[in-house]
Protein backbone atom coordinates (compact mmCIF):
# COMPACT_ATOMS: atom_id res chain seq x y z
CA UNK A 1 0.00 0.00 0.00
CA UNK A 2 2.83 2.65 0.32
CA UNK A 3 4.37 1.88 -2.02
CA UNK A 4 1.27 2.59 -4.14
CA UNK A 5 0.92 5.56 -2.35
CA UNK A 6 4.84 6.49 -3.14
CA UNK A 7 3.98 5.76 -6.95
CA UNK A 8 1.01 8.06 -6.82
CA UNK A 9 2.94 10.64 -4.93
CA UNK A 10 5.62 10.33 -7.86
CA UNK A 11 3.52 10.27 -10.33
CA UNK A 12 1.44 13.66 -9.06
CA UNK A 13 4.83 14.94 -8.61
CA UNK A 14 5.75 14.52 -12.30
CA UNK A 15 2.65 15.41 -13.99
CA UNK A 16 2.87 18.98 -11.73
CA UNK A 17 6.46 19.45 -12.98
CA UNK A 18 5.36 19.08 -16.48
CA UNK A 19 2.71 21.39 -16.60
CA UNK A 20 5.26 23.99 -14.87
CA UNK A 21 7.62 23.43 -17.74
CA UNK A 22 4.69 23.67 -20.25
CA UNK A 23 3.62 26.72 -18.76
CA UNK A 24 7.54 28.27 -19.01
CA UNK A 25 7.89 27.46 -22.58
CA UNK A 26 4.11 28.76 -23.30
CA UNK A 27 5.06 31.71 -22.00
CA UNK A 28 8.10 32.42 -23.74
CA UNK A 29 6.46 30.99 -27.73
CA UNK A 30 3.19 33.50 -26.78
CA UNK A 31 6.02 36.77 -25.83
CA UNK A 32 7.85 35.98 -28.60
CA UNK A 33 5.33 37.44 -31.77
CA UNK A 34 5.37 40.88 -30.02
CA UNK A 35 8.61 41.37 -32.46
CA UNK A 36 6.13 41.14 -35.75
CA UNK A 37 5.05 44.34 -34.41
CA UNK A 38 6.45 48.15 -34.26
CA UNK A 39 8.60 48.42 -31.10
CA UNK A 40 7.27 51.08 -28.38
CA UNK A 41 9.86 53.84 -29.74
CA UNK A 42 9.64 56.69 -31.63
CA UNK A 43 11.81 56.30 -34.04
CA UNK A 44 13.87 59.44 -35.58
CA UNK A 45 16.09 59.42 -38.60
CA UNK A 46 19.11 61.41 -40.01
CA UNK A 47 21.98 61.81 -42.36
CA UNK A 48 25.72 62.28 -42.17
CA UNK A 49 28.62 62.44 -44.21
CA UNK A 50 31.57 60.11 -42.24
CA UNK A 51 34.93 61.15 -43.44
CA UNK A 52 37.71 58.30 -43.39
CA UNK A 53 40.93 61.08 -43.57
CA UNK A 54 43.19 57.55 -44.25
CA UNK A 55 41.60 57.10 -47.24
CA UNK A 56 40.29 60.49 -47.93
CA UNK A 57 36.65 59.05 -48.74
CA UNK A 58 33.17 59.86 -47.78
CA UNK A 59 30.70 57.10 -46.43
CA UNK A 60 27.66 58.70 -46.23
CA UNK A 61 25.22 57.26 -43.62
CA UNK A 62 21.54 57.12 -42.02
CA UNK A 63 20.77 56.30 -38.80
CA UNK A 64 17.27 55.32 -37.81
CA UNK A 65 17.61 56.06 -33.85
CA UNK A 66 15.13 55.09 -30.88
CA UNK A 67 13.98 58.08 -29.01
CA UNK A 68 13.93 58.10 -25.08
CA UNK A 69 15.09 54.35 -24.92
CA UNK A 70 17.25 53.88 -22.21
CA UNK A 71 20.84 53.02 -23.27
CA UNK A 72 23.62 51.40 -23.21
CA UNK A 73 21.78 50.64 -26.99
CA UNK A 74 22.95 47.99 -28.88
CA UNK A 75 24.19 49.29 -32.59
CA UNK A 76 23.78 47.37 -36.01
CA UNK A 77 25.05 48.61 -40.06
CA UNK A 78 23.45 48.12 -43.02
CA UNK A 79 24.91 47.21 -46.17
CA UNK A 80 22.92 48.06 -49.08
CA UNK A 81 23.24 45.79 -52.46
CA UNK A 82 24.63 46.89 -55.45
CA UNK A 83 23.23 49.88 -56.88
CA UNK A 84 21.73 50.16 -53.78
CA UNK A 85 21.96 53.58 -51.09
CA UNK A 86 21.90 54.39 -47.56
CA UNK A 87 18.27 54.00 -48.05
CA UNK A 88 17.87 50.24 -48.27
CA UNK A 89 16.80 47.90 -45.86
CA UNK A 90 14.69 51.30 -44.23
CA UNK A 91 12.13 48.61 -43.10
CA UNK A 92 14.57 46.62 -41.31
CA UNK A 93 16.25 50.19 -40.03
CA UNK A 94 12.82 51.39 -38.72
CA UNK A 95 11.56 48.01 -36.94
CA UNK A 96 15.33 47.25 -34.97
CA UNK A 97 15.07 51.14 -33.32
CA UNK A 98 11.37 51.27 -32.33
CA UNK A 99 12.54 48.07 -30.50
CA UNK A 100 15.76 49.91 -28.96
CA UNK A 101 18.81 48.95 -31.57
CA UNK A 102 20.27 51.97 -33.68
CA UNK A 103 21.03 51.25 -36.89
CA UNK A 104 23.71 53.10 -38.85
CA UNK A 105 22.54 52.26 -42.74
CA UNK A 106 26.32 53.39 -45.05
CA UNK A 107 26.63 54.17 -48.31
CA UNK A 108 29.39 52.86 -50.65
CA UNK A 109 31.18 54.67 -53.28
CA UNK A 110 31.77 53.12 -56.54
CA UNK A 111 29.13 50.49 -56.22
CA UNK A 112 26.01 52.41 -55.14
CA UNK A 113 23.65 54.10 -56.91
CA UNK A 114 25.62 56.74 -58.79
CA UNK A 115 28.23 54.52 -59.35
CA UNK A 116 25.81 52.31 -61.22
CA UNK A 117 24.47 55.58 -62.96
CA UNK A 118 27.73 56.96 -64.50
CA UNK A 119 28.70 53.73 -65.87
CA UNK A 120 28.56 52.20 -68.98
CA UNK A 121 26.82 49.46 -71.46
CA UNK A 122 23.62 47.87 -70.57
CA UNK A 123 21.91 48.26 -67.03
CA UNK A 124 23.17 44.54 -66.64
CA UNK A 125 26.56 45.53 -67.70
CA UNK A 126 26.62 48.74 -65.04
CA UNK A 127 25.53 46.61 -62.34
CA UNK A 128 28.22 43.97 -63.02
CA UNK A 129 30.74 46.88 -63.55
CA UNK A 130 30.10 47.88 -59.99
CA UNK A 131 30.66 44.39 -58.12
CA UNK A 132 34.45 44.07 -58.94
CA UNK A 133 36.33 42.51 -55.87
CA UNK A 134 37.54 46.08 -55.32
CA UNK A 135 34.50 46.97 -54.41
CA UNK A 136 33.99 44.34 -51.83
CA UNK A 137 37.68 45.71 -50.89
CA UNK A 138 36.36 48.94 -50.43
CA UNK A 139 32.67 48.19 -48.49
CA UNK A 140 34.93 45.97 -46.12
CA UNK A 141 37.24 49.28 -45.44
CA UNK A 142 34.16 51.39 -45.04
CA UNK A 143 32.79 48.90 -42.45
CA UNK A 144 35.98 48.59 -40.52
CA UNK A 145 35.60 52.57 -40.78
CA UNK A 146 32.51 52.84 -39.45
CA UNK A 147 32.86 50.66 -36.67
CA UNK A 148 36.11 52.73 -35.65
CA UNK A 149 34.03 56.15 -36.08
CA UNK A 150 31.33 55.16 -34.02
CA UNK A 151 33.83 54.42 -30.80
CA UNK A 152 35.52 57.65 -31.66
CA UNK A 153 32.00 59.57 -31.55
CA UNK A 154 30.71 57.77 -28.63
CA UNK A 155 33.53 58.69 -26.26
CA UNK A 156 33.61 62.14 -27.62
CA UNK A 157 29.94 62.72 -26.64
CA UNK A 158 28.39 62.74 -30.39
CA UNK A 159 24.34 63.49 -29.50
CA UNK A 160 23.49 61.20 -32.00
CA UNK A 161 25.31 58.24 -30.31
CA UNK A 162 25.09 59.29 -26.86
CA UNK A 163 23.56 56.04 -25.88
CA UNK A 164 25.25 53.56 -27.59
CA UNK A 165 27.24 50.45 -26.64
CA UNK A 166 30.20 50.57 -28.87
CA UNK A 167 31.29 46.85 -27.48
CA UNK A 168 27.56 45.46 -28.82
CA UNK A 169 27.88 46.44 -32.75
CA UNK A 170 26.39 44.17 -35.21
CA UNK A 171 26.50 44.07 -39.15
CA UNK A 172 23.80 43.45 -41.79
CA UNK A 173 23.71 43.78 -45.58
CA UNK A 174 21.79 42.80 -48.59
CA UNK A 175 22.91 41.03 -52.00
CA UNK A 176 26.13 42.87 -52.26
CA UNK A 177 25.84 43.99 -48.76
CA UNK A 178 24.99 40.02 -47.61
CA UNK A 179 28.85 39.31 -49.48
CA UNK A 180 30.33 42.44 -47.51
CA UNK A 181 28.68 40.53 -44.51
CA UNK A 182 30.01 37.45 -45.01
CA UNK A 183 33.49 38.91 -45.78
CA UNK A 184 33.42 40.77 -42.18
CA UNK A 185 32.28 37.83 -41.08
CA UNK A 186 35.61 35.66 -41.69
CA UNK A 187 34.98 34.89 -45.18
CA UNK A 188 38.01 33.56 -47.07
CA UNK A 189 39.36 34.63 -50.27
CA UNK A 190 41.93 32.04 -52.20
CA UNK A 191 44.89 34.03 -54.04
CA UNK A 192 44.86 36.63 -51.85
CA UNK A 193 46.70 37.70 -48.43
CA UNK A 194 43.50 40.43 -47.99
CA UNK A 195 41.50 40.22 -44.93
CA UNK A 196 38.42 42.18 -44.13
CA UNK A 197 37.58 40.09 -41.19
CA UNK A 198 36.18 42.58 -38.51
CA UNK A 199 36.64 41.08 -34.99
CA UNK A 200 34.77 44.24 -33.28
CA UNK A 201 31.71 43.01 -34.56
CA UNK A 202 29.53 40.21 -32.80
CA UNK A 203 26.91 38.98 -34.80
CA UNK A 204 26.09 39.12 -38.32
CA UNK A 205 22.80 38.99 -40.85
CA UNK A 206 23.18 38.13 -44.25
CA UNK A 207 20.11 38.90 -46.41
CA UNK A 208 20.01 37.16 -49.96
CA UNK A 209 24.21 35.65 -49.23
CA UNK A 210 25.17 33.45 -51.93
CA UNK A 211 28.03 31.13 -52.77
CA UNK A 212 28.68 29.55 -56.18
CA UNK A 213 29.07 25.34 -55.68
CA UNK A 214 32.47 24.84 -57.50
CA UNK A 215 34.24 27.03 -54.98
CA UNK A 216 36.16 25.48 -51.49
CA UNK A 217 33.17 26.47 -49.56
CA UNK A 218 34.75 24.70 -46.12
CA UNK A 219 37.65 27.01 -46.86
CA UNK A 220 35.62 29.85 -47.77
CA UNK A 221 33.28 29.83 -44.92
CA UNK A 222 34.24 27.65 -42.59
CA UNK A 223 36.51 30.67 -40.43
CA UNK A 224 32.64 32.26 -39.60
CA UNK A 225 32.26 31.56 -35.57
CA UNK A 226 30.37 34.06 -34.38
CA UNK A 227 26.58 34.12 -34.26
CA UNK A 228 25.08 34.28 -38.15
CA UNK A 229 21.57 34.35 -39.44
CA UNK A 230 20.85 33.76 -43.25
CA UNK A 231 17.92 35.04 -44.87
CA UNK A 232 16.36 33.66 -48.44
CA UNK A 233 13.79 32.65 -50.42
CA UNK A 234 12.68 30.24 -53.04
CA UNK A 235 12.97 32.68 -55.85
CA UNK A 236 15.50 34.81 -54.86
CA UNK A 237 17.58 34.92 -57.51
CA UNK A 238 19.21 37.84 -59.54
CA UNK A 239 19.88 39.10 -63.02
CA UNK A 240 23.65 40.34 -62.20
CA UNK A 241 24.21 36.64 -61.62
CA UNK A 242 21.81 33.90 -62.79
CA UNK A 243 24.64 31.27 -61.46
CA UNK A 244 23.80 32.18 -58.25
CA UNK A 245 19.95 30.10 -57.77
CA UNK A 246 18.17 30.30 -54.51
CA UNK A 247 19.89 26.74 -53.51
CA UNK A 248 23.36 28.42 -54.05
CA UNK A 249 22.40 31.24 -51.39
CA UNK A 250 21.95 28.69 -48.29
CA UNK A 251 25.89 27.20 -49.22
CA UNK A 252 27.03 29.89 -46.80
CA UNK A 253 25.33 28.65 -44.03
CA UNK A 254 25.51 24.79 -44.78
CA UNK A 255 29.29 25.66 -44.86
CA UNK A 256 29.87 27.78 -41.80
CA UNK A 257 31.16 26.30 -38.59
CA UNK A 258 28.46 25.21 -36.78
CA UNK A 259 27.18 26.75 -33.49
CA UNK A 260 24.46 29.80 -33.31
CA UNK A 261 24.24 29.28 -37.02
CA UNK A 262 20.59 30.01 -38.50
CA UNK A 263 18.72 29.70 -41.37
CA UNK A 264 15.30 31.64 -42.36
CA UNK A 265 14.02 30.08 -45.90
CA UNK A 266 10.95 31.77 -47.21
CA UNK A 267 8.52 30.31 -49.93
CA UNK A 268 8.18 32.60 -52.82
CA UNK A 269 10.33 35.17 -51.22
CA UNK A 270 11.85 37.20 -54.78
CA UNK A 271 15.44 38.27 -53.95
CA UNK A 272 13.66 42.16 -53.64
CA UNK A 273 11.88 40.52 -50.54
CA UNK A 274 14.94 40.91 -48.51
CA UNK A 275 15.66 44.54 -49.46
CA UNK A 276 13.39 46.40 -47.06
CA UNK A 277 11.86 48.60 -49.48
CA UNK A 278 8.99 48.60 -50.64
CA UNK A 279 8.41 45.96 -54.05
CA UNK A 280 7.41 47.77 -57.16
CA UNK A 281 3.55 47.64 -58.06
CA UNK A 282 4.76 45.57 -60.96
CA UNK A 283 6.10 43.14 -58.65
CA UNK A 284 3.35 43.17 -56.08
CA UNK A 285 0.93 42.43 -58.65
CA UNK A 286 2.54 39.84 -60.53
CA UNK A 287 1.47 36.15 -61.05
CA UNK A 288 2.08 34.46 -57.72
CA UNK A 289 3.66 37.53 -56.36
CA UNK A 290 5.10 36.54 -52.57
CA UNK A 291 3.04 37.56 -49.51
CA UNK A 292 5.66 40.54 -48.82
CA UNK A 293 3.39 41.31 -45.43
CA UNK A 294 4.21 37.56 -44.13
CA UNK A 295 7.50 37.69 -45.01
CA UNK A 296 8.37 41.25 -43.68
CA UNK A 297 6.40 40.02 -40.49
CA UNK A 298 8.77 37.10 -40.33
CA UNK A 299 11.73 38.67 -40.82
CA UNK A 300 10.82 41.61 -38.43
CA UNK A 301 10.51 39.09 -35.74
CA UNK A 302 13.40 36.82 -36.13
CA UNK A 303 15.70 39.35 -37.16
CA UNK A 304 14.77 41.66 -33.78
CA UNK A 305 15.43 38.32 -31.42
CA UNK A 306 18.61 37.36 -33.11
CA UNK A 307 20.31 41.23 -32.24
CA UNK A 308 18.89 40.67 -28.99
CA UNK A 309 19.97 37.28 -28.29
CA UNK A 310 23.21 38.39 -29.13
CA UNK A 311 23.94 42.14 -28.87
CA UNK A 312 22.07 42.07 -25.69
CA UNK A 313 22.63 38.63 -23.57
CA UNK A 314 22.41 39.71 -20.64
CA UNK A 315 19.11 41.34 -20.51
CA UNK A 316 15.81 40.27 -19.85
CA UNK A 317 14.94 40.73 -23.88
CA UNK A 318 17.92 38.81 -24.87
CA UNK A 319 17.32 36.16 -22.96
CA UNK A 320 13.58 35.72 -23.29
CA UNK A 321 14.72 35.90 -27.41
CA UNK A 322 17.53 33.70 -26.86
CA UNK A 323 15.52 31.33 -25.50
CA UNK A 324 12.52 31.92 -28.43
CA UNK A 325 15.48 31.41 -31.27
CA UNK A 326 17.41 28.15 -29.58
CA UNK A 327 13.40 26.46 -28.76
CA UNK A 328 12.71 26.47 -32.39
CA UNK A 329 10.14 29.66 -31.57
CA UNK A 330 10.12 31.21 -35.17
CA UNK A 331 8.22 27.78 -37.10
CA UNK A 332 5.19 28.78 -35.31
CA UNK A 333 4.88 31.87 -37.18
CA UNK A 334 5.99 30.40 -40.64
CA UNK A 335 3.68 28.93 -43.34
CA UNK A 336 3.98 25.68 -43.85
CA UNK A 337 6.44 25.76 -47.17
CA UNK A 338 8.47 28.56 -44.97
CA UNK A 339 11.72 27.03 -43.14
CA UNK A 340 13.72 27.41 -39.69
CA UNK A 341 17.10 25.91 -39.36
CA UNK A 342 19.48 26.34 -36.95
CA UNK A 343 23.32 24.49 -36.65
């Protein structure tokens, strides 16, 4: 008989246990969606012209900045594709400050816009002008540039970075900014002793990175450690480069060394999904155009928990979004064709 009763004891025991764990991870899957949403800051926005007096060039920049939010802030660039401005990835820009995370959006010479503009041959044949590995040279210097500037302005008492955490600086980029990404990220280049490796920086988000399949891609990518989402689609694939199909952009991540290595694959995402501008009305009303709302809803969310898991550990936000990101949290706001991978 007591040993019945010890059983039933046991048993109670376990079942209350459960429902306290079921309960904890409840609550963290039902906080986690509040990132789909506008964060509660205003969010102001304003542009600069950075000076790098080493190399005697301008990076212009835009920084979307969180109003009253109580700092030390966590920091994040933007690096815009190619023919691209300061102006890309403004939805991205927008969500990560009205959730507390300035974001300093630069502007590269000789493969933005303008660059793009004054060249010549085809529209194909300016873009592909513009995305020499001199470039990618270049964006890498601007980034380590930036970076430096925005310790140097922070301890001098800049206004516009009065709150920020120069020690929690993350890096972003699209298309051609995805590649300057990677290459911060410990990206390795055969044939060459050139490094653009940025150790400052502690956690990276590629939108639209790519890899062609013949290369060493251990070699190539196998040097990223630190924390590294990946963002594409199904059809995100562009005219610069029809080598480079939607299955050659998740080779990045596939060949990274593993550890806080993720993966967001969208169904029908275009490679425009992941710019953070608005699609074209052409676009949006094509044949089996994407659901841009679902995807920006998506990427608003996981993109928001990954800074803070990372940028921020040690708060309360970072860890209830660490603990949404390592729990498998963003499938249950995917469509079914969507996918969530983490290594």
């Amino acid at each position: 008989m007591k040993t019945y009763l010890l059983r039933a004891r046991i048993a109670l025991l376990l079942v209350f246990l459960a429902a306290i764990c079921l309960v904890a991870v409840t609550t963290v899957r039902a906080d986690s969606p509040q990132w789909t949403a506008p964060g509660p800051f205003r969010v102001a926005s304003a542009e600069e012209i950075w000076h790098d007096a080493a190399r005697n060039r301008d990076v212009p920049v835009l920084i979307y900045s969180p109003q009253d939010a109580p700092g030390p802030l966590p920091v994040v660039l933007f690096s815009h594709g190619l023919g691209g401005s300061y102006r890309a990835g403004e939805h991205w820009g927008r969500q990560w400050a009205g959730w507390g995370i300035v974001s300093v959006h630069m502007q590269h010479h000789g493969s933005d816009n303008e660059a793009v503009r004054n060249a010549v041959g085809t529209p194909i044949q300016r873009m592909r002008s513009a995305a020499k590995a001199e470039q990618l040279i270049a964006r890498g210097m601007d980034v380590k540039f930036v970076v430096s500037e925005i310790a140097r302005r922070v301890a001098s008492g800049d206004p516009a970075l009065a709150h920020v955490d120069p020690a929690a600086i993350g890096l972003s980029g699209h298309s051609f900014g995805a590649q300057t990404t990677l290459a911060a990220a410990g990206e390795q280049f055969e044939k060459t002793t050139i490094t653009l490796t940025e150790p400052r920086l502690r956690a990276f988000i590629a939108f639209s990175p790519s890899a062609l399949d013949e290369n060493q891609l251990d070699f190539q990518f196998s040097q990223i450690k630190a924390p590294f989402l990946s963002l594409t689609g199904s059809r995100d694939q562009a005219n610069v480069n029809r080598l480079v199909t939607p299955a050659n952009r998740v080779l990045p991540y596939q060949h990274m060394s593993p550890g806080e290595k993720y993966l967001l694959f969208m169904d029908r995402a275009t490679h425009m999904s992941f710019s953070g501008q608005p699609l074209s009305a052409l676009a949006a009303a094509a044949p089996n155009a994407p659901d841009q709302s679902h995807i920006n809803s998506v990427i608003y969310a996981v993109t928001t928990a990954f800074w803070f898991s990372y940028l921020e550990p040690n708060s309360d936000q970072g860890k209830r979004a660490a603990a949404w990101l390592t729990s498998g949290g963003p499938k249950a706001i995917l469509n079914p064709a969507d996918r969530w991978e983490a290594r």
